[in-house]
PDB file of N, CA and C in Angstrom:
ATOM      1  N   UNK A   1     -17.771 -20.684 -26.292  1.00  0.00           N
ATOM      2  CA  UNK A   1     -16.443 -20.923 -25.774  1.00  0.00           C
ATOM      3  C   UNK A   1     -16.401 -20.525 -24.310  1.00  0.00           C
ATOM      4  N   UNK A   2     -15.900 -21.275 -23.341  1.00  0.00           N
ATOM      5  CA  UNK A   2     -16.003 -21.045 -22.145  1.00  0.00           C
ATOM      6  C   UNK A   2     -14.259 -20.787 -21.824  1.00  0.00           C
ATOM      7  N   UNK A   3     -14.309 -19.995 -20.828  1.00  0.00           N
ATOM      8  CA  UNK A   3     -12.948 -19.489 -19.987  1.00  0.00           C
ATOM      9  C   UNK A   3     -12.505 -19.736 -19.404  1.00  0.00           C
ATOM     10  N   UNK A   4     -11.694 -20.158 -18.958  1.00  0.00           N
ATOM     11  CA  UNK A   4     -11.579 -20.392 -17.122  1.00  0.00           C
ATOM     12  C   UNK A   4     -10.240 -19.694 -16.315  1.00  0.00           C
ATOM     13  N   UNK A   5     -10.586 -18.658 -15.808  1.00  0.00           N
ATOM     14  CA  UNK A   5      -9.780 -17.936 -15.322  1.00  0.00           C
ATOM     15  C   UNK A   5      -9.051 -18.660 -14.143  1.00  0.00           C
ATOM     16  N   UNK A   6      -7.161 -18.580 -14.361  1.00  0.00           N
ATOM     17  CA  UNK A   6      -6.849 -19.799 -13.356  1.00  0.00           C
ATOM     18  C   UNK A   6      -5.994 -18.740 -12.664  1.00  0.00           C
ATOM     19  N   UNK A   7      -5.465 -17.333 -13.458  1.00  0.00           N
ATOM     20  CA  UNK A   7      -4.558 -16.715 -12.540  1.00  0.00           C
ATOM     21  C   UNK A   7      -5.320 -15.466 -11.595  1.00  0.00           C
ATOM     22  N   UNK A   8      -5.416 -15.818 -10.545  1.00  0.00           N
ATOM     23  CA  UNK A   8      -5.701 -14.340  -9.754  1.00  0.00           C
ATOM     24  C   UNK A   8      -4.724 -13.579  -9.285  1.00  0.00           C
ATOM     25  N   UNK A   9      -5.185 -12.424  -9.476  1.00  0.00           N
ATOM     26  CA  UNK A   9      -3.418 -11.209  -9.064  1.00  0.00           C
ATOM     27  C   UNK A   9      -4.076 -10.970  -7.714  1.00  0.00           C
ATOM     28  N   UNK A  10      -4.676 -11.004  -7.149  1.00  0.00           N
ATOM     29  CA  UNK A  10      -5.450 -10.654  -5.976  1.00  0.00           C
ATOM     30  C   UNK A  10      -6.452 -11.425  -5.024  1.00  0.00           C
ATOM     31  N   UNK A  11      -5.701 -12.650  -5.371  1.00  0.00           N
ATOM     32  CA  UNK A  11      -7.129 -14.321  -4.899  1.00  0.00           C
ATOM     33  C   UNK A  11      -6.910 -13.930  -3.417  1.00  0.00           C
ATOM     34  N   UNK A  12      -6.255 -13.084  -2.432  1.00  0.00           N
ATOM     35  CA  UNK A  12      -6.781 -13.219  -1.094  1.00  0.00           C
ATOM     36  C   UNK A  12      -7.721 -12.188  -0.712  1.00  0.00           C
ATOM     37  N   UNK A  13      -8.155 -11.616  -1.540  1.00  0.00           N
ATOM     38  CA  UNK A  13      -9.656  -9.989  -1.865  1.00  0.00           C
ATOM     39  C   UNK A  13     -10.660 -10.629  -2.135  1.00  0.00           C
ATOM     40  N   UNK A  14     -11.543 -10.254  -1.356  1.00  0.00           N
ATOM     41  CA  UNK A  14     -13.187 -10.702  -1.389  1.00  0.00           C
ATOM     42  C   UNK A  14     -13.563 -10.066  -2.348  1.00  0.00           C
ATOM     43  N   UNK A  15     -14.671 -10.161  -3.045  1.00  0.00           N
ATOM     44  CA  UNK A  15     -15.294  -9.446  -4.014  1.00  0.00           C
ATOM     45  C   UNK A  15     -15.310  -7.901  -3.743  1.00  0.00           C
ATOM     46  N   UNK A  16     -15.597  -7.068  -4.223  1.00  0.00           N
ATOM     47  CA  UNK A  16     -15.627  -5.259  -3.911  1.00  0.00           C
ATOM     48  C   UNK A  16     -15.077  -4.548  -4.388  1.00  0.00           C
ATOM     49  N   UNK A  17     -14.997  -3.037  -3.960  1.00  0.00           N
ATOM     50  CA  UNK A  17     -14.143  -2.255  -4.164  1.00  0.00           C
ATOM     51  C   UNK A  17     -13.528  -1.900  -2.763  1.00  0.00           C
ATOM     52  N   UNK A  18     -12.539  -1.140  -3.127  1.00  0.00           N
ATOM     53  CA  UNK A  18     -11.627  -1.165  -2.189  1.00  0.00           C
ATOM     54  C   UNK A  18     -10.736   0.257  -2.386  1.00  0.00           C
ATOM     55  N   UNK A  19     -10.439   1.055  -1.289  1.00  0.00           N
ATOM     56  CA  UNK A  19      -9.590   2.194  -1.627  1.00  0.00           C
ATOM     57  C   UNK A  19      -8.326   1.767  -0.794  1.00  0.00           C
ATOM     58  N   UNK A  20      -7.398   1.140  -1.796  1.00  0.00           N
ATOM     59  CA  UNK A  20      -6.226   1.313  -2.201  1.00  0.00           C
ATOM     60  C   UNK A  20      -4.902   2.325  -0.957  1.00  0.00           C
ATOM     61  N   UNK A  21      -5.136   2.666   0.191  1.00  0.00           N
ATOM     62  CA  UNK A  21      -4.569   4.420   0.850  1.00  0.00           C
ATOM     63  C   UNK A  21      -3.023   4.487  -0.002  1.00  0.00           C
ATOM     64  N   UNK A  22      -2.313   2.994   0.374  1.00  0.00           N
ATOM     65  CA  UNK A  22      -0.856   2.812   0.082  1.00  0.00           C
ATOM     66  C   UNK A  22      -0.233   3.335  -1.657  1.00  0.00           C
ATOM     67  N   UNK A  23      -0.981   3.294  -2.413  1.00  0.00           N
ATOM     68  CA  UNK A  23      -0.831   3.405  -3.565  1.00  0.00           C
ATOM     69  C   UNK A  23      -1.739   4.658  -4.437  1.00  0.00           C
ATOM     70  N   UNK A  24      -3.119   4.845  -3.626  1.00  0.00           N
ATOM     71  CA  UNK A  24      -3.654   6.128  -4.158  1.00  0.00           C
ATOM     72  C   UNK A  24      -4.592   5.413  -5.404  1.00  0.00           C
ATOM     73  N   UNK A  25      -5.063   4.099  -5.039  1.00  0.00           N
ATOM     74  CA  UNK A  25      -6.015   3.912  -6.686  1.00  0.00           C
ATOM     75  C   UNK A  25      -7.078   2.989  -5.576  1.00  0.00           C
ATOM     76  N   UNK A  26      -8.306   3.043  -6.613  1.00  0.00           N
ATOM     77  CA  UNK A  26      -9.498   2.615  -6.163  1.00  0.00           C
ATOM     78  C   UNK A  26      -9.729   1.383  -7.269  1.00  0.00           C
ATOM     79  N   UNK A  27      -9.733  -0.181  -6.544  1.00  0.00           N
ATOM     80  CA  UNK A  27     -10.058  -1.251  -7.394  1.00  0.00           C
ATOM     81  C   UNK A  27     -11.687  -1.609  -7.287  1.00  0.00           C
ATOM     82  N   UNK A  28     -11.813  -2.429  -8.076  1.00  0.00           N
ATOM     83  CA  UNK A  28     -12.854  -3.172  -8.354  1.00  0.00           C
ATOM     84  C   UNK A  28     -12.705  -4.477  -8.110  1.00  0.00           C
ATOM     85  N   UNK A  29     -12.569  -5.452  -7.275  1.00  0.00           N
ATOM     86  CA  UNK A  29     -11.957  -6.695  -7.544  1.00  0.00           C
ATOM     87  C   UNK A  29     -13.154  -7.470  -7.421  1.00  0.00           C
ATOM     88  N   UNK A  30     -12.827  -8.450  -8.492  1.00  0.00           N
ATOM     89  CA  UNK A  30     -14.098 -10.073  -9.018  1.00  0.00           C
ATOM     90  C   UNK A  30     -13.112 -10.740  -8.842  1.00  0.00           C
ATOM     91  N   UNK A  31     -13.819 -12.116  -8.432  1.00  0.00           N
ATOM     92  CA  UNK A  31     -13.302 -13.415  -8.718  1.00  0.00           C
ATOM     93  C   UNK A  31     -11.109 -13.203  -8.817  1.00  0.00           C
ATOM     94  N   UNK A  32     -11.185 -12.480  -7.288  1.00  0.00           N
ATOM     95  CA  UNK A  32      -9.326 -12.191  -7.591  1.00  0.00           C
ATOM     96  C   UNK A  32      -8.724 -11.186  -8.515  1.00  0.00           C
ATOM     97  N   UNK A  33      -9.754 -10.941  -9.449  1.00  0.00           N
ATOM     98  CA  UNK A  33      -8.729  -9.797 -10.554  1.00  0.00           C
ATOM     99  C   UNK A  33      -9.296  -8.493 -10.189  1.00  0.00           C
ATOM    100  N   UNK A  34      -8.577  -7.404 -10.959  1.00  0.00           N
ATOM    101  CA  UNK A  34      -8.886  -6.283 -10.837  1.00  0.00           C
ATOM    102  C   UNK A  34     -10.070  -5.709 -12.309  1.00  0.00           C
ATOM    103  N   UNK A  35     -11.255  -5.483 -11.730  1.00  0.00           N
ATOM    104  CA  UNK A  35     -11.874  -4.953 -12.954  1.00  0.00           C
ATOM    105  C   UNK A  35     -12.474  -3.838 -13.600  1.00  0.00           C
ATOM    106  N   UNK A  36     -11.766  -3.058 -12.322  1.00  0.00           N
ATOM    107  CA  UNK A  36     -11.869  -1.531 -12.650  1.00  0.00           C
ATOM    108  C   UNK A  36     -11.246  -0.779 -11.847  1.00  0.00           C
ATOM    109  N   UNK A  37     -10.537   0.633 -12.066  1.00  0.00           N
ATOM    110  CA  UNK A  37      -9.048   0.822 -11.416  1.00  0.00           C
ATOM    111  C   UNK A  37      -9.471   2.370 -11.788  1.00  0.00           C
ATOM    112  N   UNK A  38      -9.080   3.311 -10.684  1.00  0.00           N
ATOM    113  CA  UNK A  38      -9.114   4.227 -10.783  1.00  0.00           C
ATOM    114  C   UNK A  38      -8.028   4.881  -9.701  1.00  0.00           C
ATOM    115  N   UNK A  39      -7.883   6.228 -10.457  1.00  0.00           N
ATOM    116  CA  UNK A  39      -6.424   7.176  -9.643  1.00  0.00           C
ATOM    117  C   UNK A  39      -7.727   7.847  -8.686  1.00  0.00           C
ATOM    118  N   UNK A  40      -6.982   8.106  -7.434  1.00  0.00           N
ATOM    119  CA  UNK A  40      -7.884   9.211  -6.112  1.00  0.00           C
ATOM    120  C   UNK A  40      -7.650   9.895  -7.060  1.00  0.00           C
ATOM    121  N   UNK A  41      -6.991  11.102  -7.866  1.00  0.00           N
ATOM    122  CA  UNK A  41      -7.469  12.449  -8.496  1.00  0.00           C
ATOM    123  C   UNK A  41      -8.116  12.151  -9.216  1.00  0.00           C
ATOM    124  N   UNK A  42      -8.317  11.158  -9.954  1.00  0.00           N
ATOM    125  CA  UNK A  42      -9.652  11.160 -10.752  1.00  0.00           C
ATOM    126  C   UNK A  42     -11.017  10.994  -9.776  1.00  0.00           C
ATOM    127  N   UNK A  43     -10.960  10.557  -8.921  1.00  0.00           N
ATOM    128  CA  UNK A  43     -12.033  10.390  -7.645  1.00  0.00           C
ATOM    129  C   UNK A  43     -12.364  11.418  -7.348  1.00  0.00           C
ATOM    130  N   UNK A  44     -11.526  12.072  -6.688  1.00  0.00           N
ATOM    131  CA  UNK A  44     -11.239  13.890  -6.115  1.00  0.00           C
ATOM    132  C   UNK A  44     -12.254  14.634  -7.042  1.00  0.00           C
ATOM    133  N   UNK A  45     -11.974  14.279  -8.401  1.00  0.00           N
ATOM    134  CA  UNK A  45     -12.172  15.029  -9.260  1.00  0.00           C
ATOM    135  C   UNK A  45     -13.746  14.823 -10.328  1.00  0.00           C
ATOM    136  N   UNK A  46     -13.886  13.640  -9.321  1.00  0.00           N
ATOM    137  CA  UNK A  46     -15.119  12.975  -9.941  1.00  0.00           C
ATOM    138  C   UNK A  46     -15.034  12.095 -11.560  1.00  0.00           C
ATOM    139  N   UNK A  47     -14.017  11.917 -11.232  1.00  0.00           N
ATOM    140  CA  UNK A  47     -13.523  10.589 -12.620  1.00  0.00           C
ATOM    141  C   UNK A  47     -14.466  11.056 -13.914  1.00  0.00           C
ATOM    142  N   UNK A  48     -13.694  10.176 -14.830  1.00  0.00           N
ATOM    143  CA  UNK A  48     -13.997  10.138 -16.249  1.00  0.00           C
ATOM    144  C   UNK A  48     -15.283  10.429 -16.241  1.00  0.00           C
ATOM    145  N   UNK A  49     -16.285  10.731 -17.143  1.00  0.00           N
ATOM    146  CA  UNK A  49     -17.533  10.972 -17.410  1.00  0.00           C
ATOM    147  C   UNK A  49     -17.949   9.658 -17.825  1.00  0.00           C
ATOM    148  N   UNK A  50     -17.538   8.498 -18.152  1.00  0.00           N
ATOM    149  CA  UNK A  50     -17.712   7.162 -18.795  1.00  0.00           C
ATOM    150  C   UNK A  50     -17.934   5.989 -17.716  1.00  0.00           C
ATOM    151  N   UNK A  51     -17.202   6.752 -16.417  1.00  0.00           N
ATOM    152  CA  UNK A  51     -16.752   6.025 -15.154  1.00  0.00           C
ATOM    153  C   UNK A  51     -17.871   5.509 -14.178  1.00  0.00           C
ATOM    154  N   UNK A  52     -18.044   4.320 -13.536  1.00  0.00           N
ATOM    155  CA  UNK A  52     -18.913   3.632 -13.558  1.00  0.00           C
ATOM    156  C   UNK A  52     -19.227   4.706 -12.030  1.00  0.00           C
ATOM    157  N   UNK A  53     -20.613   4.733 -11.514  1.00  0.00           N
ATOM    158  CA  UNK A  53     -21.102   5.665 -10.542  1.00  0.00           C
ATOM    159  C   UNK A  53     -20.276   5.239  -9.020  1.00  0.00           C
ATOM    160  N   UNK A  54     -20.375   3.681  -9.022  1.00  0.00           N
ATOM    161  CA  UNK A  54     -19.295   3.294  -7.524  1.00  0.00           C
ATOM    162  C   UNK A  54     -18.165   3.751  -7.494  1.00  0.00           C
ATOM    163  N   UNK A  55     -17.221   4.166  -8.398  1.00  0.00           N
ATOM    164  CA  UNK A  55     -16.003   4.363  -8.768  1.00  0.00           C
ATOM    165  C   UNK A  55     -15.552   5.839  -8.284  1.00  0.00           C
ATOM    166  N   UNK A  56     -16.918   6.820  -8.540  1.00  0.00           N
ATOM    167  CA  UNK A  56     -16.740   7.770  -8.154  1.00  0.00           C
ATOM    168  C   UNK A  56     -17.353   8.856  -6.718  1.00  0.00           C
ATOM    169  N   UNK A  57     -17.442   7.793  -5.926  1.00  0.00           N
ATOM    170  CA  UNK A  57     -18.278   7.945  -4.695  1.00  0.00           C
ATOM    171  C   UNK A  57     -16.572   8.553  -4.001  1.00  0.00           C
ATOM    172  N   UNK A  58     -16.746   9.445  -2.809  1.00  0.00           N
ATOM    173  CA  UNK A  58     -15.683  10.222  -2.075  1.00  0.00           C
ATOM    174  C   UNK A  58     -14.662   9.194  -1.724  1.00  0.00           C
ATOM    175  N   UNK A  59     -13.594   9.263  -1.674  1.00  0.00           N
ATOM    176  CA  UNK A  59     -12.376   8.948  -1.468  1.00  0.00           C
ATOM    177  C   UNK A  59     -12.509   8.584   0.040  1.00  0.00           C
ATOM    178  N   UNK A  60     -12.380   7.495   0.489  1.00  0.00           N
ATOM    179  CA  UNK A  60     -12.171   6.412   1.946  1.00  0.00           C
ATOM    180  C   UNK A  60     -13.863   6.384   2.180  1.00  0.00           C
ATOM    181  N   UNK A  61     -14.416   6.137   1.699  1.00  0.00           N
ATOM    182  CA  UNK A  61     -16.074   5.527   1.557  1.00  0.00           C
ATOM    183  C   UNK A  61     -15.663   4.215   1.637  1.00  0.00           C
ATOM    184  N   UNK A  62     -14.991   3.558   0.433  1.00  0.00           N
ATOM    185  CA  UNK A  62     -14.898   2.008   0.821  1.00  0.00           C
ATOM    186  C   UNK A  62     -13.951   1.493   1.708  1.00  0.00           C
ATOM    187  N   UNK A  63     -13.543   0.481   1.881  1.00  0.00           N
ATOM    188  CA  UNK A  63     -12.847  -0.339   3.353  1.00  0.00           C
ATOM    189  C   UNK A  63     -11.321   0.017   1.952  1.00  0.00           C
ATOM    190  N   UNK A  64      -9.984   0.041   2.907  1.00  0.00           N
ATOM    191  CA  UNK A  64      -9.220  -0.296   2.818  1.00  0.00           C
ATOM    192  C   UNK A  64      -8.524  -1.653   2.281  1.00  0.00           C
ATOM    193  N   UNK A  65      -7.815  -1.728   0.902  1.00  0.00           N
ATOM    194  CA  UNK A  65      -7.282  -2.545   0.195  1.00  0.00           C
ATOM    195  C   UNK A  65      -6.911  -3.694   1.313  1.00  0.00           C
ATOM    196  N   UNK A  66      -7.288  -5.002   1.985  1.00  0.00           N
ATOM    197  CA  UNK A  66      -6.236  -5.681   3.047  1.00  0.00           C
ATOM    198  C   UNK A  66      -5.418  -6.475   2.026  1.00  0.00           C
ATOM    199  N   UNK A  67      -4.356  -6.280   3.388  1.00  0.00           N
ATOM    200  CA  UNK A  67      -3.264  -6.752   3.316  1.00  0.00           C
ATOM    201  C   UNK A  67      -2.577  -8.126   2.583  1.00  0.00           C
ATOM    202  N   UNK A  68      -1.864  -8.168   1.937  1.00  0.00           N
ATOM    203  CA  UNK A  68      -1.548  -9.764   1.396  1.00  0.00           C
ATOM    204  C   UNK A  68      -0.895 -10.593   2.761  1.00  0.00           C
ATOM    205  N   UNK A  69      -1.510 -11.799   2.887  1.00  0.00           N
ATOM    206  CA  UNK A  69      -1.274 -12.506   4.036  1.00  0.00           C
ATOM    207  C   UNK A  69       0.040 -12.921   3.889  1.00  0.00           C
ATOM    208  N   UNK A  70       0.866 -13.257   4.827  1.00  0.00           N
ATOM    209  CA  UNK A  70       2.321 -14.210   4.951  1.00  0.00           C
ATOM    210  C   UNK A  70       2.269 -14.874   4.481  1.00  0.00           C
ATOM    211  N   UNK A  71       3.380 -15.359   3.558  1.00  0.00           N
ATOM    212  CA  UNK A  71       3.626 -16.962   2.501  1.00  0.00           C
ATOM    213  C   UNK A  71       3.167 -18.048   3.785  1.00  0.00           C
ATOM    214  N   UNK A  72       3.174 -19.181   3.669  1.00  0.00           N
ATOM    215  CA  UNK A  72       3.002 -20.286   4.099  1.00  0.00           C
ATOM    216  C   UNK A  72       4.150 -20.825   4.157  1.00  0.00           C
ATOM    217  N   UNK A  73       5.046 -21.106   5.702  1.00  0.00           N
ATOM    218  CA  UNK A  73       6.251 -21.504   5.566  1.00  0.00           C
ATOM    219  C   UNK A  73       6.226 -23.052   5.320  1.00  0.00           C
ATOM    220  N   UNK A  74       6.833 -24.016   5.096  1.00  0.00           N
ATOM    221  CA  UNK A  74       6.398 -25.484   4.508  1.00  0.00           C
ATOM    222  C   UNK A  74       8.224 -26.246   5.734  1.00  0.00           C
TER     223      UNK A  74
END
């Protein structure tokens, strides 16, 4: 059975992770979605024991979440 993912919550994010400053969480983003999500105190704190090793690298190591671009006025 094949999938086809049509909604992205995040289609203007390149592949990566990303630290989040505005909100305090560290994503994972694929193909637009989010696929792994973590709180900075769990970062701080060296996250879950289950938690994947990128996830828990120091807090502003990765680039900053950018910005959602301006609608497209028509």
């Amino acid at each position: 059975m094949t999938f086809k993912q049509s909604f992205k919550q995040f289609a203007w994010v390149p592949d990566g992770t990303y630290d989040y400053t505005e909100f305090l969480v560290r994503y994972t983003i694929k193909d637009g979605s989010a696929q792994k999500v973590i709180g900075k105190a769990w970062v701080d704190q060296g996250g879950p024991a289950d938690a994947d090793e990128s996830l828990k690298v120091k807090w502003g190591s990765y680039p900053d979440f950018p910005p959602k671009p301006p609608k497209k006025l028509t």
